[in-house]
C-alpha atoms as a PDB file:
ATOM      1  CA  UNK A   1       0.776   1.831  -9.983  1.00  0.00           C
ATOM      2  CA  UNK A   2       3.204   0.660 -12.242  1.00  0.00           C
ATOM      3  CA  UNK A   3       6.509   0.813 -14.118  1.00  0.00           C
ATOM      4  CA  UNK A   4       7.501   4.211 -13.226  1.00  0.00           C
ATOM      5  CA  UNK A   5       7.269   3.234  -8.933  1.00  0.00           C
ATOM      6  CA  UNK A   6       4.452   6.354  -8.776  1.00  0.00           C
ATOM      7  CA  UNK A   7       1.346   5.771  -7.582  1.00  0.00           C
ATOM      8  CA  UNK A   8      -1.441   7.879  -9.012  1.00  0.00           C
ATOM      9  CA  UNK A   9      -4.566   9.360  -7.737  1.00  0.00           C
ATOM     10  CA  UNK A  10      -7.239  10.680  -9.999  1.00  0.00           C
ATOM     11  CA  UNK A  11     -10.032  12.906  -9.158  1.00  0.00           C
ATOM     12  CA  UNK A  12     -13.314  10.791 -10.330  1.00  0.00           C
ATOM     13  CA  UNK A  13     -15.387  14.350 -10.167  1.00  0.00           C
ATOM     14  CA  UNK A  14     -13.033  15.985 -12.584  1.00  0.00           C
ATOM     15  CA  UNK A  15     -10.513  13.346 -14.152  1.00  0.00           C
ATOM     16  CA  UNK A  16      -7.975  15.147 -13.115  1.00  0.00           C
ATOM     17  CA  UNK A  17      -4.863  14.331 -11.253  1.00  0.00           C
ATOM     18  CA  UNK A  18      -4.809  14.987  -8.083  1.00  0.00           C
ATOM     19  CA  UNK A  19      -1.414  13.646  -6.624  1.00  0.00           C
ATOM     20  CA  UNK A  20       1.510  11.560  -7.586  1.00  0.00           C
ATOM     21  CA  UNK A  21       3.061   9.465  -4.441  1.00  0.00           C
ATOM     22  CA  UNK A  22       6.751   8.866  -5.304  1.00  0.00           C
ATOM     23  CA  UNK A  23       8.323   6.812  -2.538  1.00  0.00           C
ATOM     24  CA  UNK A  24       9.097   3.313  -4.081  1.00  0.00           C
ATOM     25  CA  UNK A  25      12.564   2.580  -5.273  1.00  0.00           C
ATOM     26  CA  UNK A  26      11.006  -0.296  -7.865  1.00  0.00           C
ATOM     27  CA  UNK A  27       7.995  -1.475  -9.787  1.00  0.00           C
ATOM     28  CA  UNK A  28       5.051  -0.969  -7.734  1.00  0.00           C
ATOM     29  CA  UNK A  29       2.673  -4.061  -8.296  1.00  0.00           C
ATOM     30  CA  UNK A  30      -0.555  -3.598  -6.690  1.00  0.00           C
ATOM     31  CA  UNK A  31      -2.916  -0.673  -4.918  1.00  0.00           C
ATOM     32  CA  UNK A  32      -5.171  -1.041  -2.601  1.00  0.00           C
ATOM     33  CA  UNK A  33      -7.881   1.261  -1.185  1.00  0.00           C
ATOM     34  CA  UNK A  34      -9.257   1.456   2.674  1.00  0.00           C
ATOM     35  CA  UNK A  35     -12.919   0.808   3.564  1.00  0.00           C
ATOM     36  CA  UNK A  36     -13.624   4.243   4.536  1.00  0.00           C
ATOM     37  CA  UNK A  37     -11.807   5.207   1.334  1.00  0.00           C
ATOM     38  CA  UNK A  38      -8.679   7.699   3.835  1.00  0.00           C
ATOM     39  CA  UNK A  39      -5.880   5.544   3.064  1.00  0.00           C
ATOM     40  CA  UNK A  40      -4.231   3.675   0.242  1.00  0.00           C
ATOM     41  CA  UNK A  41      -1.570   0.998   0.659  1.00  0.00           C
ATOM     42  CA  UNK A  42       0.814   0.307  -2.675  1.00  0.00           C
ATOM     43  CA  UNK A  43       3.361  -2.373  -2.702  1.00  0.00           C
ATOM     44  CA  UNK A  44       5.546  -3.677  -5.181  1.00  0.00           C
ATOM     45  CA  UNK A  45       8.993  -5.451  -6.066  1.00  0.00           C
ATOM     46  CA  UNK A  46      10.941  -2.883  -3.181  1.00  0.00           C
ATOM     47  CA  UNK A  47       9.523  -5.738  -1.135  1.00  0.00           C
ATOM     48  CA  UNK A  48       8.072  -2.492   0.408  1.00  0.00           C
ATOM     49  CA  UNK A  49       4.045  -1.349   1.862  1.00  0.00           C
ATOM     50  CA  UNK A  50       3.587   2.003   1.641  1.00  0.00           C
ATOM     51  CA  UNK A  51       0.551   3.745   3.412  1.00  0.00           C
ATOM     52  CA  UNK A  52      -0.646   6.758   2.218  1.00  0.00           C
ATOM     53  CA  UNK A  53      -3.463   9.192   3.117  1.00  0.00           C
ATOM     54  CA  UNK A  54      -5.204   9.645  -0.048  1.00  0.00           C
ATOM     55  CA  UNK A  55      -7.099  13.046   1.523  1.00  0.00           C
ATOM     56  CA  UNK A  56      -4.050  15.104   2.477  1.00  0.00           C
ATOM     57  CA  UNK A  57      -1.892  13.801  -0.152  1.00  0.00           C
ATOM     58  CA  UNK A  58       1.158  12.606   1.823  1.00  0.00           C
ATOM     59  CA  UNK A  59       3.284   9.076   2.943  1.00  0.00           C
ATOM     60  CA  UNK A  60       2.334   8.271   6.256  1.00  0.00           C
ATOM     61  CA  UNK A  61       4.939   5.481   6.603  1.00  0.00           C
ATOM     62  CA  UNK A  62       6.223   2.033   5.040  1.00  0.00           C
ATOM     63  CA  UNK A  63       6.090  -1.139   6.359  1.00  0.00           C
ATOM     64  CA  UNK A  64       9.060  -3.998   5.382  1.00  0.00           C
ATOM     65  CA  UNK A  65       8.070  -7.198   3.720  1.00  0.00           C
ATOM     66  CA  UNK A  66      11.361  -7.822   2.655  1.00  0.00           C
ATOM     67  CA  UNK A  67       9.962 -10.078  -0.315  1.00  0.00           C
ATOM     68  CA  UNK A  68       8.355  -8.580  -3.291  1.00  0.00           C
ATOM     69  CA  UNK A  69       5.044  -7.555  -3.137  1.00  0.00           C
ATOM     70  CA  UNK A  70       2.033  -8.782  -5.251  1.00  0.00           C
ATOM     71  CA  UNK A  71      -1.334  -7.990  -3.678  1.00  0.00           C
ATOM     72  CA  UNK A  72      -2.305  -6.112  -0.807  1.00  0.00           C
ATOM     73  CA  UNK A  73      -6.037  -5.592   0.994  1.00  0.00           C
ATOM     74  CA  UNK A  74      -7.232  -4.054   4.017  1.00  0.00           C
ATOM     75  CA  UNK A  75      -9.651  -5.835   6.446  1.00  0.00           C
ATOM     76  CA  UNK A  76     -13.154  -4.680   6.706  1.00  0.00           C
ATOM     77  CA  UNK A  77     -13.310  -4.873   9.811  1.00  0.00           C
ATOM     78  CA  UNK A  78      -9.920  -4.170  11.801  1.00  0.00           C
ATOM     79  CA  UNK A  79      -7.177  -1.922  11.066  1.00  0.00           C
ATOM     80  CA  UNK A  80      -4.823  -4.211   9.360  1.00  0.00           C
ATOM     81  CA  UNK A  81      -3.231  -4.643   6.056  1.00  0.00           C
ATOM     82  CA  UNK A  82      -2.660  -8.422   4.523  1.00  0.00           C
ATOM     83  CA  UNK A  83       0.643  -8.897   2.081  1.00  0.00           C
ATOM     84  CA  UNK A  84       1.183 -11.321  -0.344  1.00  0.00           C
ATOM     85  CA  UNK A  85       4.527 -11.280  -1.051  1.00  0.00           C
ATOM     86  CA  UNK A  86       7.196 -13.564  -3.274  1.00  0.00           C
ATOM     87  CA  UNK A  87       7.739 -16.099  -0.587  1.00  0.00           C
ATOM     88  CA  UNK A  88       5.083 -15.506   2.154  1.00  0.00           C
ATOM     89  CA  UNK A  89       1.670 -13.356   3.407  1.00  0.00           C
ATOM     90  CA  UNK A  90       2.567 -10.681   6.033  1.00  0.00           C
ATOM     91  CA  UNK A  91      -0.758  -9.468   8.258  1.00  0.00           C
ATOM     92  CA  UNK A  92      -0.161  -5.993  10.065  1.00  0.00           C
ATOM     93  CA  UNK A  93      -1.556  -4.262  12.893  1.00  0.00           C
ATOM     94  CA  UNK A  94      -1.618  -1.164  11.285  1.00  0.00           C
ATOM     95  CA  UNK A  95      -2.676   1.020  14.558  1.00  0.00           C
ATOM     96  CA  UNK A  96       1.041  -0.414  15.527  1.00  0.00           C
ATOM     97  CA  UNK A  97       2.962  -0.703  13.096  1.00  0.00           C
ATOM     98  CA  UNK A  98       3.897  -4.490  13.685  1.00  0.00           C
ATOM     99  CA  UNK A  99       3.846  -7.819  11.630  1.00  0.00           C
ATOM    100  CA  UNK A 100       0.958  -9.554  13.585  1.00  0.00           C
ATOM    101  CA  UNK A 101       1.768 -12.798  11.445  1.00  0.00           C
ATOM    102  CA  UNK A 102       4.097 -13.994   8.628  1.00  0.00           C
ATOM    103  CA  UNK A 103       2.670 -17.436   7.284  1.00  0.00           C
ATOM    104  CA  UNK A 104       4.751 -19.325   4.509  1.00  0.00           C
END
């Protein structure tokens, strides 16, 4: 993540690159991986989550936070994503695609 809005994925076998995900329109601020290691969620000042499947390569969709976004992280043990964003936290049902919760 970082200045340029890509998000980078590196093969650890070869150090290679493996694929660039260009879909933010600003900064992106944080990356975070799932437990089973299939998707990755970045998020940054687009006030924008972005899920990605990190095995085929491609967007799967965005969620709106609306707020800038400074750390994301899956739970272990459901299939949601946590936000912490600029002026609240954001909790999604990601099997869904809905805000479960927005706490300030």
């Amino acid at each position: 993540s970082g200045w340029d809005k890509v998000v980078k994925v590196w093969d650890l076998e070869t150090y290679k690159l493996k694929y660039n995900f260009v879909k933010h329109e600003a900064i992106v601020n944080c990356v975070t991986v799932s437990p089973d290691g299939s998707l990755c969620a970045s998020g940054g000042q687009d006030g924008v989550a972005m899920l990605w499947d990190v095995n085929e390569g491609k967007h799967l969709y965005s969620l709106e936070a609306h707020h800038s976004i400074n750390s994301l992280c899956f739970s272990p043990c459901m299939y949601w994503l946590c936000a912490a964003t600029d002026k609240n936290v954001v909790v999604w049902d990601l099997e869904n695609k809905v805000a479960l919760v927005e706490l300030e």
